[in-house]
N, C-alpha and C. Protein backbone atom coordinates (compact mmCIF):
# COMPACT_ATOMS: atom_id res chain seq x y z
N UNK A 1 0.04 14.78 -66.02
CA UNK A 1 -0.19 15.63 -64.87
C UNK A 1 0.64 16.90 -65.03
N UNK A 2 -0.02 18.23 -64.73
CA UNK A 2 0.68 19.22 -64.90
C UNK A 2 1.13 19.74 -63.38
N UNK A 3 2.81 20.12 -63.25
CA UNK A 3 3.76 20.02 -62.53
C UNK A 3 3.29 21.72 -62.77
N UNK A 4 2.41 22.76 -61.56
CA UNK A 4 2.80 24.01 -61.19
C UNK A 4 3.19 24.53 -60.09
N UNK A 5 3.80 25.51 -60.12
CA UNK A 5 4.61 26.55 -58.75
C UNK A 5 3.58 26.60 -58.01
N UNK A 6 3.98 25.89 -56.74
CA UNK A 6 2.72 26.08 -55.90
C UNK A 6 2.74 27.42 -55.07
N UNK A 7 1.79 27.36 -54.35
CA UNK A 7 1.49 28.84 -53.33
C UNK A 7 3.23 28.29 -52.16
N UNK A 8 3.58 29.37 -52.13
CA UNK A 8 4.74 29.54 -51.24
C UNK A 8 4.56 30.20 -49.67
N UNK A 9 3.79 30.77 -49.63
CA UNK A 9 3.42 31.90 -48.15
C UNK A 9 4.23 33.23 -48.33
N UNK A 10 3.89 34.09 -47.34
CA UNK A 10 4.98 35.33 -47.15
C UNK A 10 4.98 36.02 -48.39
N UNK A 11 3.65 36.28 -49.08
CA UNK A 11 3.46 37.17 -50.13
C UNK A 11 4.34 37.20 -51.23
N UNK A 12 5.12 35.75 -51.56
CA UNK A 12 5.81 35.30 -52.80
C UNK A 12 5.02 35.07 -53.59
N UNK A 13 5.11 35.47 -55.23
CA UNK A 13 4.35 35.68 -55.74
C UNK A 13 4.43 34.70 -57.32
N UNK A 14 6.25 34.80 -57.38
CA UNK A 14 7.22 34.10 -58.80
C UNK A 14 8.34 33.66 -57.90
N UNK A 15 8.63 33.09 -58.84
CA UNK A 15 10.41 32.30 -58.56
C UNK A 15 10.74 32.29 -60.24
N UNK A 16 12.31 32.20 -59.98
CA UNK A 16 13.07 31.83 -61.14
C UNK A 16 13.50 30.08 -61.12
N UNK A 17 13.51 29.85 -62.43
CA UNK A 17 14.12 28.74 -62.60
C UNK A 17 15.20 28.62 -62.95
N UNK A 18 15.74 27.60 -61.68
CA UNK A 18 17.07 27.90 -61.65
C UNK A 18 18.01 26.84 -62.42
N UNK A 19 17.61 25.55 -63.00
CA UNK A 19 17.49 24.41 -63.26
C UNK A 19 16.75 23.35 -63.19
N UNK A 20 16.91 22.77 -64.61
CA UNK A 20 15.76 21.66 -64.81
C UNK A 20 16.86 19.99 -64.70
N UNK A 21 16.95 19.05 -63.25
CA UNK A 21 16.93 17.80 -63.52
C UNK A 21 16.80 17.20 -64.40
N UNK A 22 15.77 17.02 -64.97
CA UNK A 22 15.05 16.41 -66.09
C UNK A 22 14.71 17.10 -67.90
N UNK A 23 15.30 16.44 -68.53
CA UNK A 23 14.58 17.31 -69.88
C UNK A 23 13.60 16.65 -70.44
N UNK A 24 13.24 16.40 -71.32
CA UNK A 24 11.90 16.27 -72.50
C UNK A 24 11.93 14.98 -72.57
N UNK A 25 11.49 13.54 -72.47
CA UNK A 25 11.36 12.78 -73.07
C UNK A 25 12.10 11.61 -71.17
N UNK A 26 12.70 12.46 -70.09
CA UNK A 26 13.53 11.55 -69.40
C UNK A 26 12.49 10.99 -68.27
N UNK A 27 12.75 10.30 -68.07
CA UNK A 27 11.33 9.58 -66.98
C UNK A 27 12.17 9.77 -65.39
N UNK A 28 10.62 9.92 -64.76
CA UNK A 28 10.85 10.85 -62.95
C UNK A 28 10.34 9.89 -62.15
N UNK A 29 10.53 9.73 -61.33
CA UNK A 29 9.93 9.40 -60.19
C UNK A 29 9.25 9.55 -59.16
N UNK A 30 7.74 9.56 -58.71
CA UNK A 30 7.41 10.62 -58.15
C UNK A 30 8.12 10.95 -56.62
N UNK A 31 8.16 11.96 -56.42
CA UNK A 31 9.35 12.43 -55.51
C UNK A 31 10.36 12.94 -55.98
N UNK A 32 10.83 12.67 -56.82
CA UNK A 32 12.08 12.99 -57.39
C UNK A 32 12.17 14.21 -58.29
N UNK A 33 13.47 15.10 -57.77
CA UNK A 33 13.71 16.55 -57.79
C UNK A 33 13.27 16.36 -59.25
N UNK A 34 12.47 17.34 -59.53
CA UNK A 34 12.52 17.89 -61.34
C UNK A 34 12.99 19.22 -61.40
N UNK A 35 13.09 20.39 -60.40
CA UNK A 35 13.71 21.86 -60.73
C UNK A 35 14.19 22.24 -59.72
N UNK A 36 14.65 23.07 -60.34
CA UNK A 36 15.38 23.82 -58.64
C UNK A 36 15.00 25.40 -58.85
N UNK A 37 14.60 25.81 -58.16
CA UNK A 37 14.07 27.38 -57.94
C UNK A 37 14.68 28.26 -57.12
N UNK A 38 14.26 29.62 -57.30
CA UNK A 38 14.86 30.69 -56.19
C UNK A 38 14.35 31.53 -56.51
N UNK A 39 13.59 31.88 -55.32
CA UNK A 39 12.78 33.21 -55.13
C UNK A 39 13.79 34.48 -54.22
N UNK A 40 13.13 35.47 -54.30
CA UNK A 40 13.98 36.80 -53.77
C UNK A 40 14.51 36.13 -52.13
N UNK A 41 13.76 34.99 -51.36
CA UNK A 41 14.30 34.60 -50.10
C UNK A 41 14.98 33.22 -49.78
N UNK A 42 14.89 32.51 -51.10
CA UNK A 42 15.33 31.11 -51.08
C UNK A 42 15.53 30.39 -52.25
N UNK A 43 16.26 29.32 -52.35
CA UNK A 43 15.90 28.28 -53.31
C UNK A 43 15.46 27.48 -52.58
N UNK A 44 14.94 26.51 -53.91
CA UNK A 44 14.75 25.40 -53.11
C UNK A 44 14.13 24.12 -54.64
N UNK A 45 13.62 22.99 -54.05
CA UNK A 45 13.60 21.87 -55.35
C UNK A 45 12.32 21.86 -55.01
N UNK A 46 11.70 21.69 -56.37
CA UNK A 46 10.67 20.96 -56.67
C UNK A 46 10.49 20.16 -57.12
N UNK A 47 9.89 18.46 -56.46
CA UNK A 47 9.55 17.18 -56.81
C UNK A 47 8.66 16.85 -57.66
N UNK A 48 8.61 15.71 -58.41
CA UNK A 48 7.68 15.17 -59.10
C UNK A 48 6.29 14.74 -58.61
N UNK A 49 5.50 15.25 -58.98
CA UNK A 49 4.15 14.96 -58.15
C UNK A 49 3.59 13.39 -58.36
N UNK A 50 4.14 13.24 -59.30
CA UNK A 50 3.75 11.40 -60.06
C UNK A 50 5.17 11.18 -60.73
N UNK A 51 5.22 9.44 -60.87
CA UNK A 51 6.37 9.27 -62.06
C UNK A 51 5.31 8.94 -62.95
N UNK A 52 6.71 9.50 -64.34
CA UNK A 52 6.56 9.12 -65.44
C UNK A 52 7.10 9.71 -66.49
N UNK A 53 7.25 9.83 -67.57
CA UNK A 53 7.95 10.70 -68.86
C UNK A 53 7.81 12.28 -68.90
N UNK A 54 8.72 13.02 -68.96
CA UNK A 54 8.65 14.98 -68.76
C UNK A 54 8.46 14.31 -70.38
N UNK A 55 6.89 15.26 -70.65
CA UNK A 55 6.13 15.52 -71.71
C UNK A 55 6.83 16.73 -72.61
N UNK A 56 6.49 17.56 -71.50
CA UNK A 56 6.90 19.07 -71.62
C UNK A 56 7.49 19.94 -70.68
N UNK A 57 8.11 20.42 -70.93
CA UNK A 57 8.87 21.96 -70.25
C UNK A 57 8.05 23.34 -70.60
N UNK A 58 7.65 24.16 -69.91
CA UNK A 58 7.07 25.14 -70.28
C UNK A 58 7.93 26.21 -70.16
N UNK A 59 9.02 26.03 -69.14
CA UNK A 59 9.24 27.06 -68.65
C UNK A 59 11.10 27.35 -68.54
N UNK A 60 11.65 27.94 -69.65
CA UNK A 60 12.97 27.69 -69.58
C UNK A 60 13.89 27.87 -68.62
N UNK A 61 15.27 27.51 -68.36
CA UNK A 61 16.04 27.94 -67.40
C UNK A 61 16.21 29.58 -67.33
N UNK A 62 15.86 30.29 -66.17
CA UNK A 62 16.45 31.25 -66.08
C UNK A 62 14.89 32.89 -66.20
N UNK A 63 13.80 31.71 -66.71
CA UNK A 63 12.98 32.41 -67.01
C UNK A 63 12.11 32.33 -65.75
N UNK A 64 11.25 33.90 -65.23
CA UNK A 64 10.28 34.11 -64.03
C UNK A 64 9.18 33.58 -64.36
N UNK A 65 8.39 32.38 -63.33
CA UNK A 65 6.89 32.35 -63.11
C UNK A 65 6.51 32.45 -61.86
N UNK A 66 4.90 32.66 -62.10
CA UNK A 66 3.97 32.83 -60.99
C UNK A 66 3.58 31.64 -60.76
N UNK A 67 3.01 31.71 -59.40
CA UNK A 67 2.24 30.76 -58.94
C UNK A 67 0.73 30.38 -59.32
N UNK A 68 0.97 28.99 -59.61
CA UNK A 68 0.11 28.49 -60.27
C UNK A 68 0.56 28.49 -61.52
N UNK A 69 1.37 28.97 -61.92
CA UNK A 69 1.84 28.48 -63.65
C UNK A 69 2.45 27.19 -63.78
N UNK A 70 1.94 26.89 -65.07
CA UNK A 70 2.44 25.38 -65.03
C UNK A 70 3.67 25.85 -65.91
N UNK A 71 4.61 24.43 -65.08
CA UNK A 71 6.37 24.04 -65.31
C UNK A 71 6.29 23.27 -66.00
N UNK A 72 5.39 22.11 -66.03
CA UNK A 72 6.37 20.61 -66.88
C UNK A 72 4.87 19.78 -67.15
N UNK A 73 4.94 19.17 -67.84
CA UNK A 73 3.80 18.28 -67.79
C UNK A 73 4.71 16.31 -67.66
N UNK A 74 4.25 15.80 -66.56
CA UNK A 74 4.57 14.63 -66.48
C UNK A 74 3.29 13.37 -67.37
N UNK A 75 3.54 12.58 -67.92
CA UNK A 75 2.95 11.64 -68.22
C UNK A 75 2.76 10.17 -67.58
């Protein structure tokens, strides 16, 4: 399952990643924090949508995405 930045409201558009919980290969739970973000008005965590093994990281610490870009792929 691919883990993307969802729609936020209030004409946010990206967030930074501010940290990744989880790296490559560590198994999640669904619910359970996988990043932590911060946009120009907040941080905040983003959960695991399913458990299971972080496949992939797309998106390094520190680096800007948009919404709808995919972050992580869970297995």
């Amino acid at each position: 399952m691919e883990v993307k930045l969802p729609e936020m409201g209030e004409g946010i558009e990206e967030a930074s990643i501010s940290f990744w919980y989880k790296k490559v290969g560590d198994v999640v739970a669904d619910g359970e924090d996988l990043v932590e973000l911060t946009t120009e008005k907040t941080s905040f965590n983003l959960p695991s949508p399913t458990s299971g093994t972080v496949k992939d990281i797309s998106a390094a610490e520190g680096s800007k995405v948009r919404v709808g870009q995919t972050l992580a792929v869970v297995e």
